[in-house]
PDB file of N, CA and C in Angstrom:
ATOM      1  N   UNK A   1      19.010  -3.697 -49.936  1.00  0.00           N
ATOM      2  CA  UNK A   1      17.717  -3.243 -50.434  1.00  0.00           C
ATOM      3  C   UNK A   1      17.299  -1.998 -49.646  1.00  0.00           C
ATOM      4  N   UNK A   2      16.798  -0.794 -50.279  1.00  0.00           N
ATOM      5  CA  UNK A   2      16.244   0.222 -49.569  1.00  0.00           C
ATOM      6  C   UNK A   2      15.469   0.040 -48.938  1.00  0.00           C
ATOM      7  N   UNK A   3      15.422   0.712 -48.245  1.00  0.00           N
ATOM      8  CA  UNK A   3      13.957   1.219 -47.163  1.00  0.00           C
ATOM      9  C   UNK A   3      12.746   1.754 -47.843  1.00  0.00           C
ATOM     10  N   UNK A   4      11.750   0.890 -48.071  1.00  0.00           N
ATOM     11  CA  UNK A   4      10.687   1.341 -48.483  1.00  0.00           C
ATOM     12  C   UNK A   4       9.848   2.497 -48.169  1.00  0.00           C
ATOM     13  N   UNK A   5      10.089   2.911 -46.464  1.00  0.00           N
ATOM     14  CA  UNK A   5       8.857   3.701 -46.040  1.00  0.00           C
ATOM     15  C   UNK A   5       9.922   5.487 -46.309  1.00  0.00           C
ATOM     16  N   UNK A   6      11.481   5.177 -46.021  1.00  0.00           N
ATOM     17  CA  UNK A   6      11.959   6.388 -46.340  1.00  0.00           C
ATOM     18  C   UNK A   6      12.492   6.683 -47.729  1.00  0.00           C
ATOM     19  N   UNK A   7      12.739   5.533 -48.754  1.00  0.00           N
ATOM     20  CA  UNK A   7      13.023   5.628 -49.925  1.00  0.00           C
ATOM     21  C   UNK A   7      14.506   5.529 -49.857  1.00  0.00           C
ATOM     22  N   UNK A   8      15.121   5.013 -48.463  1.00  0.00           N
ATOM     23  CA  UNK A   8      16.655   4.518 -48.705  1.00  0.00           C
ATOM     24  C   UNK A   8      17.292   5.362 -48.019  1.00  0.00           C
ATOM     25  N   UNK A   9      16.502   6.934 -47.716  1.00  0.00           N
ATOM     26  CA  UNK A   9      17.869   7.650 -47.245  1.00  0.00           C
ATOM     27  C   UNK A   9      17.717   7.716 -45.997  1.00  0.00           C
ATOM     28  N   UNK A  10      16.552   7.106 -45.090  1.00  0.00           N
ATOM     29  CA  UNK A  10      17.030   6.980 -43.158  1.00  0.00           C
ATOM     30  C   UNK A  10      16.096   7.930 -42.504  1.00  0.00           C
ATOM     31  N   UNK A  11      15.564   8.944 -44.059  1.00  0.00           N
ATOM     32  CA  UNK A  11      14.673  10.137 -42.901  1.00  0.00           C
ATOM     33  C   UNK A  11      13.378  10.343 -43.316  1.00  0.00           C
ATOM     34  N   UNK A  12      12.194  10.248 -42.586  1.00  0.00           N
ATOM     35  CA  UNK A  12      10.897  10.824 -43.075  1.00  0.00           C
ATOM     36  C   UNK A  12      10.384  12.138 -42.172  1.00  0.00           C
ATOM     37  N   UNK A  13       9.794  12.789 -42.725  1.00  0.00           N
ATOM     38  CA  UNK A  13       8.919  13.986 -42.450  1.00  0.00           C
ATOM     39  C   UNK A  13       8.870  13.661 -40.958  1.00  0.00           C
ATOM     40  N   UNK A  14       9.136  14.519 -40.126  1.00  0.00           N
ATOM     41  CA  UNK A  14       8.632  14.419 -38.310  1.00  0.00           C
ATOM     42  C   UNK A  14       7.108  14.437 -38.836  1.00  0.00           C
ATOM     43  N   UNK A  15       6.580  13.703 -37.718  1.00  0.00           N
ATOM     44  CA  UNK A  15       5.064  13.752 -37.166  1.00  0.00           C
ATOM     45  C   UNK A  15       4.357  14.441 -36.451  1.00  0.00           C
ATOM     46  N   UNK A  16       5.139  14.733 -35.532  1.00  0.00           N
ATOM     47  CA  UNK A  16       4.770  15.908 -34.657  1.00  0.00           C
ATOM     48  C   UNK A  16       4.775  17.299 -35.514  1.00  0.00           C
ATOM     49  N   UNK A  17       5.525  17.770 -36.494  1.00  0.00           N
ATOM     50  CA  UNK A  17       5.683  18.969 -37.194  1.00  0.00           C
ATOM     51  C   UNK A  17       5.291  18.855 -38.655  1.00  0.00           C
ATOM     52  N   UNK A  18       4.786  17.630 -39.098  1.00  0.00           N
ATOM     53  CA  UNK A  18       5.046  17.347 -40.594  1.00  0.00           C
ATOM     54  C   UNK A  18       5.674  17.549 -41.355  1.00  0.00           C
ATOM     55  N   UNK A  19       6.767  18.223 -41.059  1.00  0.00           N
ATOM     56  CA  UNK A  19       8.139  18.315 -41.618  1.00  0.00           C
ATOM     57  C   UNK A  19       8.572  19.964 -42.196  1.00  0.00           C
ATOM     58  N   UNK A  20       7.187  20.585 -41.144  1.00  0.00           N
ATOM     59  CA  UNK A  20       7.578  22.166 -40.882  1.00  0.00           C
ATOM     60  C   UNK A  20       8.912  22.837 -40.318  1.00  0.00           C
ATOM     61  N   UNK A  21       9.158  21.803 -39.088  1.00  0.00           N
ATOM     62  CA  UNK A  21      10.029  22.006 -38.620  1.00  0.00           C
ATOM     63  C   UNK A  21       9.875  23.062 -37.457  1.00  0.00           C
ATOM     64  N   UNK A  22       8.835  23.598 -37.736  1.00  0.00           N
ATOM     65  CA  UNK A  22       7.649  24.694 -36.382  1.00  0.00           C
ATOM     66  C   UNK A  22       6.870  24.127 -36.162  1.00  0.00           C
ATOM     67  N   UNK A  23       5.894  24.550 -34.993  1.00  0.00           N
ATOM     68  CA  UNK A  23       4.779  24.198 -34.552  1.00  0.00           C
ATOM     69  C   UNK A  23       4.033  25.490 -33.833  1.00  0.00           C
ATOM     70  N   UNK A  24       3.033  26.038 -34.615  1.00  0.00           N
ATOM     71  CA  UNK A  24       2.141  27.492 -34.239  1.00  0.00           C
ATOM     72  C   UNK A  24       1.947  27.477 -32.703  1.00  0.00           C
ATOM     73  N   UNK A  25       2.201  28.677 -31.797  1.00  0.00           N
ATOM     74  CA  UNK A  25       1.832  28.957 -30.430  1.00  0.00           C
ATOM     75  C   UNK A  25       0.948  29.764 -30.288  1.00  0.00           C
ATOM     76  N   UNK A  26       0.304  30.371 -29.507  1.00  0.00           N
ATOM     77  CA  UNK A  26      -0.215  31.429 -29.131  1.00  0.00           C
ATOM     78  C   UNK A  26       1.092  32.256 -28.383  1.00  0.00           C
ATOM     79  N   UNK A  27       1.042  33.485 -28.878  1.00  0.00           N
ATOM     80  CA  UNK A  27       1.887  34.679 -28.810  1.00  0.00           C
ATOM     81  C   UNK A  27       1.900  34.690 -27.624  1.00  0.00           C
ATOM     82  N   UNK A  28       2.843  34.686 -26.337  1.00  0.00           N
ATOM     83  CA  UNK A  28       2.901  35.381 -25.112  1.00  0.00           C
ATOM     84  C   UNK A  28       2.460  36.809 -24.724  1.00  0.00           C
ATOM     85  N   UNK A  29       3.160  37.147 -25.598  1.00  0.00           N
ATOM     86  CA  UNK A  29       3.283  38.830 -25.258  1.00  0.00           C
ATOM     87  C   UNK A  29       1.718  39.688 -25.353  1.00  0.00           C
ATOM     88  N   UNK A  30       1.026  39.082 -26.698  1.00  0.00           N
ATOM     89  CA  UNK A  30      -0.238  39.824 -26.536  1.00  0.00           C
ATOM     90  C   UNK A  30      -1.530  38.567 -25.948  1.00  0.00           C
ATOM     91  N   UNK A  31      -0.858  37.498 -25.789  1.00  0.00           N
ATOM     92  CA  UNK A  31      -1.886  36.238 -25.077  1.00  0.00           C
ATOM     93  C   UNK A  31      -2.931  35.994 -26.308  1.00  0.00           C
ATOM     94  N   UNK A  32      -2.335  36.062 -28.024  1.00  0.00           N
ATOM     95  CA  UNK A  32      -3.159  35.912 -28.849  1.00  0.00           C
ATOM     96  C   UNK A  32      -3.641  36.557 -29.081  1.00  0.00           C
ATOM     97  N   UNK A  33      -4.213  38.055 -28.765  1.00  0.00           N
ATOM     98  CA  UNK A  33      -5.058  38.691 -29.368  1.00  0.00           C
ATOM     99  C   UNK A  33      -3.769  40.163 -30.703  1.00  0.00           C
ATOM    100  N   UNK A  34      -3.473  39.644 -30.732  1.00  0.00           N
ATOM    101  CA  UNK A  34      -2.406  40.231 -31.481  1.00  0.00           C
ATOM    102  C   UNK A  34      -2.604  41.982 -31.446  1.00  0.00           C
ATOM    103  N   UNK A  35      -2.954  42.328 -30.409  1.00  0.00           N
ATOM    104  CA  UNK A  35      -2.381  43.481 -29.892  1.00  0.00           C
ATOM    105  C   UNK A  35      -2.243  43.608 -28.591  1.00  0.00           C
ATOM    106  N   UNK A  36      -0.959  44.972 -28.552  1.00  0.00           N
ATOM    107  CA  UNK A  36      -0.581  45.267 -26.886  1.00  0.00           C
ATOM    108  C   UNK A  36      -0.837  46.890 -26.385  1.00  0.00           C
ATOM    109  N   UNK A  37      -1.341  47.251 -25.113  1.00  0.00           N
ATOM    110  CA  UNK A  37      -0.757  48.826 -25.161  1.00  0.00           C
ATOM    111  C   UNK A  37       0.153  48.836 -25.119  1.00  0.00           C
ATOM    112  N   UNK A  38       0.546  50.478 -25.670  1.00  0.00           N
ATOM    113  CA  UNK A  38       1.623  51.172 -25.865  1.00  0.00           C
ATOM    114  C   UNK A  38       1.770  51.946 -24.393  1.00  0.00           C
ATOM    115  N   UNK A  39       2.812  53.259 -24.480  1.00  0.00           N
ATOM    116  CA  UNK A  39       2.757  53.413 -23.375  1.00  0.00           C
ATOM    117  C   UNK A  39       2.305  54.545 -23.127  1.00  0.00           C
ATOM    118  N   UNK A  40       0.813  54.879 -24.427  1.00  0.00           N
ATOM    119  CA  UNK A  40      -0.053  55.729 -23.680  1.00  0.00           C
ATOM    120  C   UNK A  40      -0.936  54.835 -23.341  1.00  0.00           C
ATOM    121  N   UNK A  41      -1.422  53.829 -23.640  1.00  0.00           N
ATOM    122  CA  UNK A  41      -2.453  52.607 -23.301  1.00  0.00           C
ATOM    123  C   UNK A  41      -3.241  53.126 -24.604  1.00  0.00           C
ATOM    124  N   UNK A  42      -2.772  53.132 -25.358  1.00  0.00           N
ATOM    125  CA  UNK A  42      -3.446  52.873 -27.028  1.00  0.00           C
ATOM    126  C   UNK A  42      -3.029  51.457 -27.284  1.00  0.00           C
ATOM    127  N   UNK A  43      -3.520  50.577 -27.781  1.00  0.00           N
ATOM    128  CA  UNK A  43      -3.832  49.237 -28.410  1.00  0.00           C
ATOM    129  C   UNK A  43      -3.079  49.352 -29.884  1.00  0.00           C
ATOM    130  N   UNK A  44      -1.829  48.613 -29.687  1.00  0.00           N
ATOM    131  CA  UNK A  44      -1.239  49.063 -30.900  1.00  0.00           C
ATOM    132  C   UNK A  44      -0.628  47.307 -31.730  1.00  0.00           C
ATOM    133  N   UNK A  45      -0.291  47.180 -32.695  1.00  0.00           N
ATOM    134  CA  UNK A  45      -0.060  45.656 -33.543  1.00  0.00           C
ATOM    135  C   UNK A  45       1.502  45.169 -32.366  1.00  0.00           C
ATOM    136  N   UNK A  46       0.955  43.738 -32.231  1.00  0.00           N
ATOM    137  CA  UNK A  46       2.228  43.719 -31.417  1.00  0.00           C
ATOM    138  C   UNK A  46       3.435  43.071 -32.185  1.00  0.00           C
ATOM    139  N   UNK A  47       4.637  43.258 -31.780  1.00  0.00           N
ATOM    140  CA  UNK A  47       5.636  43.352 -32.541  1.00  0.00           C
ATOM    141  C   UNK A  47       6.202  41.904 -32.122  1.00  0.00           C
ATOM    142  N   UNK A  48       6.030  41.211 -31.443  1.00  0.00           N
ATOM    143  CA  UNK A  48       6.212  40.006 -31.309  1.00  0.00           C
ATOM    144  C   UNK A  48       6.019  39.086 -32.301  1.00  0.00           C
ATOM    145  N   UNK A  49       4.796  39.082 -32.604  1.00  0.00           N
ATOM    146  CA  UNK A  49       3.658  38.421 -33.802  1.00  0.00           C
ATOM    147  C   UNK A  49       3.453  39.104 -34.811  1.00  0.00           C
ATOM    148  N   UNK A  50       3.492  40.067 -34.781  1.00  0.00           N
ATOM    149  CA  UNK A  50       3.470  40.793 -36.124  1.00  0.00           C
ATOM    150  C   UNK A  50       1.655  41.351 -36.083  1.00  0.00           C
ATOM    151  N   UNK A  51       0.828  41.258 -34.588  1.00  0.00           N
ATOM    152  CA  UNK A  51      -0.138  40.921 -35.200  1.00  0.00           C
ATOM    153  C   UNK A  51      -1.014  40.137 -35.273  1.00  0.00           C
ATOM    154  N   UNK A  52      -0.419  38.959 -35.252  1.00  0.00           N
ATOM    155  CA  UNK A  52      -0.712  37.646 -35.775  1.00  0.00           C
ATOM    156  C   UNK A  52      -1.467  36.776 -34.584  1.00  0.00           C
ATOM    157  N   UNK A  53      -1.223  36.712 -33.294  1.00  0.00           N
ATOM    158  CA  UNK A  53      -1.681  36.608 -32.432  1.00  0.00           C
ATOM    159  C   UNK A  53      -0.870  34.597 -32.165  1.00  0.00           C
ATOM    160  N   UNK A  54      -0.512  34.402 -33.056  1.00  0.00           N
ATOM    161  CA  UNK A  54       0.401  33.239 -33.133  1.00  0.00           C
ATOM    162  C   UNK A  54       2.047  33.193 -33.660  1.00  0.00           C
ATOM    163  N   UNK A  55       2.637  32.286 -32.749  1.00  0.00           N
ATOM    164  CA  UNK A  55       4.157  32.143 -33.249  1.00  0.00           C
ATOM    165  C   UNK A  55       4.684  31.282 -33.774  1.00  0.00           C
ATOM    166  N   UNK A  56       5.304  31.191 -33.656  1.00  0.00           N
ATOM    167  CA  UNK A  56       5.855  29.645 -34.726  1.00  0.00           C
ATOM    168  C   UNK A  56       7.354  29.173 -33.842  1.00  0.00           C
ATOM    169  N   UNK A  57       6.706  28.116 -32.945  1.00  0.00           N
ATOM    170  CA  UNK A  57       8.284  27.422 -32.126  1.00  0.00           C
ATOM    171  C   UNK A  57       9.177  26.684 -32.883  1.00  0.00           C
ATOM    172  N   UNK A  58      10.139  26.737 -32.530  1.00  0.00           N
ATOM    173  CA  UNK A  58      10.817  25.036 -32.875  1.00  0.00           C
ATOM    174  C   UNK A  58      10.067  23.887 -32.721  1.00  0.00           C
ATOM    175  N   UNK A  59      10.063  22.769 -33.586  1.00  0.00           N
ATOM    176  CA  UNK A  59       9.862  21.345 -33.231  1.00  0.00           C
ATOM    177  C   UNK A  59      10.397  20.909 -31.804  1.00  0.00           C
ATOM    178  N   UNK A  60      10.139  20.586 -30.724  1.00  0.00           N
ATOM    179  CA  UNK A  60      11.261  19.875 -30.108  1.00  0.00           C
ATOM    180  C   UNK A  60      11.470  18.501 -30.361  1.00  0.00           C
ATOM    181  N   UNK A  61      10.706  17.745 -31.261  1.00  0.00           N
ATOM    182  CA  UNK A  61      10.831  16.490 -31.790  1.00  0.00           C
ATOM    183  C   UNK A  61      12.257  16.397 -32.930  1.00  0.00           C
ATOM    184  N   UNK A  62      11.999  17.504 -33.844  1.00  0.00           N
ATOM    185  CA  UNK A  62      13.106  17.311 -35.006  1.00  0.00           C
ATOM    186  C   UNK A  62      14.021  18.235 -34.649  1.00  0.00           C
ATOM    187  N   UNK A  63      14.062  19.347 -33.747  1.00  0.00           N
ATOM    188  CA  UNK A  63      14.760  20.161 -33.454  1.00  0.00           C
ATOM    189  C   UNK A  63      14.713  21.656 -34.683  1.00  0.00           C
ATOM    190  N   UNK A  64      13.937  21.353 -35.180  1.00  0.00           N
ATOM    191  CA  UNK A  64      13.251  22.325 -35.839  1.00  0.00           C
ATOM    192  C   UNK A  64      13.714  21.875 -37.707  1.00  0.00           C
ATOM    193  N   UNK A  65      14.706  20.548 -37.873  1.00  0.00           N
ATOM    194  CA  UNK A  65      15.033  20.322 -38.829  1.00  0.00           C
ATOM    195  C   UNK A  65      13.737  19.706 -39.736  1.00  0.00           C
ATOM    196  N   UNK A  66      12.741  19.311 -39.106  1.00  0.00           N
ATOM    197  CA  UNK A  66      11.271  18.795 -40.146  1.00  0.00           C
ATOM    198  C   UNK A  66      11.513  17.241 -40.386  1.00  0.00           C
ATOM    199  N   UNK A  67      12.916  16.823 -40.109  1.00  0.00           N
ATOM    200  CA  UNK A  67      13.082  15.022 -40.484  1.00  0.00           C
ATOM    201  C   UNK A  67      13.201  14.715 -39.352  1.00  0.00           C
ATOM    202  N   UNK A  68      12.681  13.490 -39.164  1.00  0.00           N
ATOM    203  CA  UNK A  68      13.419  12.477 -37.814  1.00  0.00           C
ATOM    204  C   UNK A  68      14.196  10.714 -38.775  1.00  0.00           C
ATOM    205  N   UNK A  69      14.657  10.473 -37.751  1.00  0.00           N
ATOM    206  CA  UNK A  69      14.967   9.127 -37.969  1.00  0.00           C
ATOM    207  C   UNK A  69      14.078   8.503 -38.727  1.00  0.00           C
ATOM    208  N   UNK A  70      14.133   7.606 -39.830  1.00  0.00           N
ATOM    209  CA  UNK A  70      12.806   6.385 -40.170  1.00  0.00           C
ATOM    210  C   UNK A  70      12.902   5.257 -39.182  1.00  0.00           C
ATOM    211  N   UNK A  71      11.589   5.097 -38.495  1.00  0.00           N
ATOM    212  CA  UNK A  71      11.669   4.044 -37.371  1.00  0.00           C
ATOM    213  C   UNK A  71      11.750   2.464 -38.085  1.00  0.00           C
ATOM    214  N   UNK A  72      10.887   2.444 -39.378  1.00  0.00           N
ATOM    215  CA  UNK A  72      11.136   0.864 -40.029  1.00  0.00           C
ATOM    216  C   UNK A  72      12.789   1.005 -39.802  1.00  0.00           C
ATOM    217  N   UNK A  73      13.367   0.987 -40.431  1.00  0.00           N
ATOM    218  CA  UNK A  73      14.768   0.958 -40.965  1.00  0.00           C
ATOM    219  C   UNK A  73      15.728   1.229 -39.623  1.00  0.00           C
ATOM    220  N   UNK A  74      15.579   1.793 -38.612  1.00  0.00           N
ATOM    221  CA  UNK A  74      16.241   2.581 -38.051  1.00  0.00           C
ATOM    222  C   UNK A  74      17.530   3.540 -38.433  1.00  0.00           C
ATOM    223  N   UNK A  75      16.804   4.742 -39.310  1.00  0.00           N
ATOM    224  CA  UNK A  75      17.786   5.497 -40.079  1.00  0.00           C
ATOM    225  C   UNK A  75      19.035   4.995 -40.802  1.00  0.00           C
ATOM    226  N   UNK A  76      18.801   3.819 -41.398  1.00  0.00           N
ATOM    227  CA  UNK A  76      19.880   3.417 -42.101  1.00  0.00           C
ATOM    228  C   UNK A  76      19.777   3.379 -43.440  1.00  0.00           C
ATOM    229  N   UNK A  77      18.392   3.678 -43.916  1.00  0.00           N
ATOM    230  CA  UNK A  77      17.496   3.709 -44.830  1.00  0.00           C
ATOM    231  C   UNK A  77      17.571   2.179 -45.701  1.00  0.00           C
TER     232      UNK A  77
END
């Protein structure tokens, strides 16, 4: 009989990532404010982020794949 909570096949959505498989950071390079000087000290889009002032890591839960194991079943689905 299948696994009800994964539907048989062993894997549901990570929790930690919801099955992004990322998880948003704050940018190092501009510390979030999504710009950096240049190297006249003009304030320019940083190229890290695009900008964005956030990054997007790996999961370290799913390893960036978005599934983990189903714990009912223990991935056997």
């Amino acid at each position: 009989m299948a696994c009800k909570t994964c539907n048989g096949n062993g894997e549901v959505d990570c929790p930690k990532c919801k099955g992004a498989g990322t998880l948003p950071a704050e940018c190092r390079e501009c510390k979030g404010k999504g710009k950096i000087p240049d190297a006249a000290n003009k304030m320019v889009e940083c190229d890290i982020c695009n900008g964005r002032g956030i990054v997007n890591n790996q999961c370290e839960e799913c390893y960036g794949g978005g599934r983990v194991a189903c714990d009912t079943c223990g991935g056997t689905g």
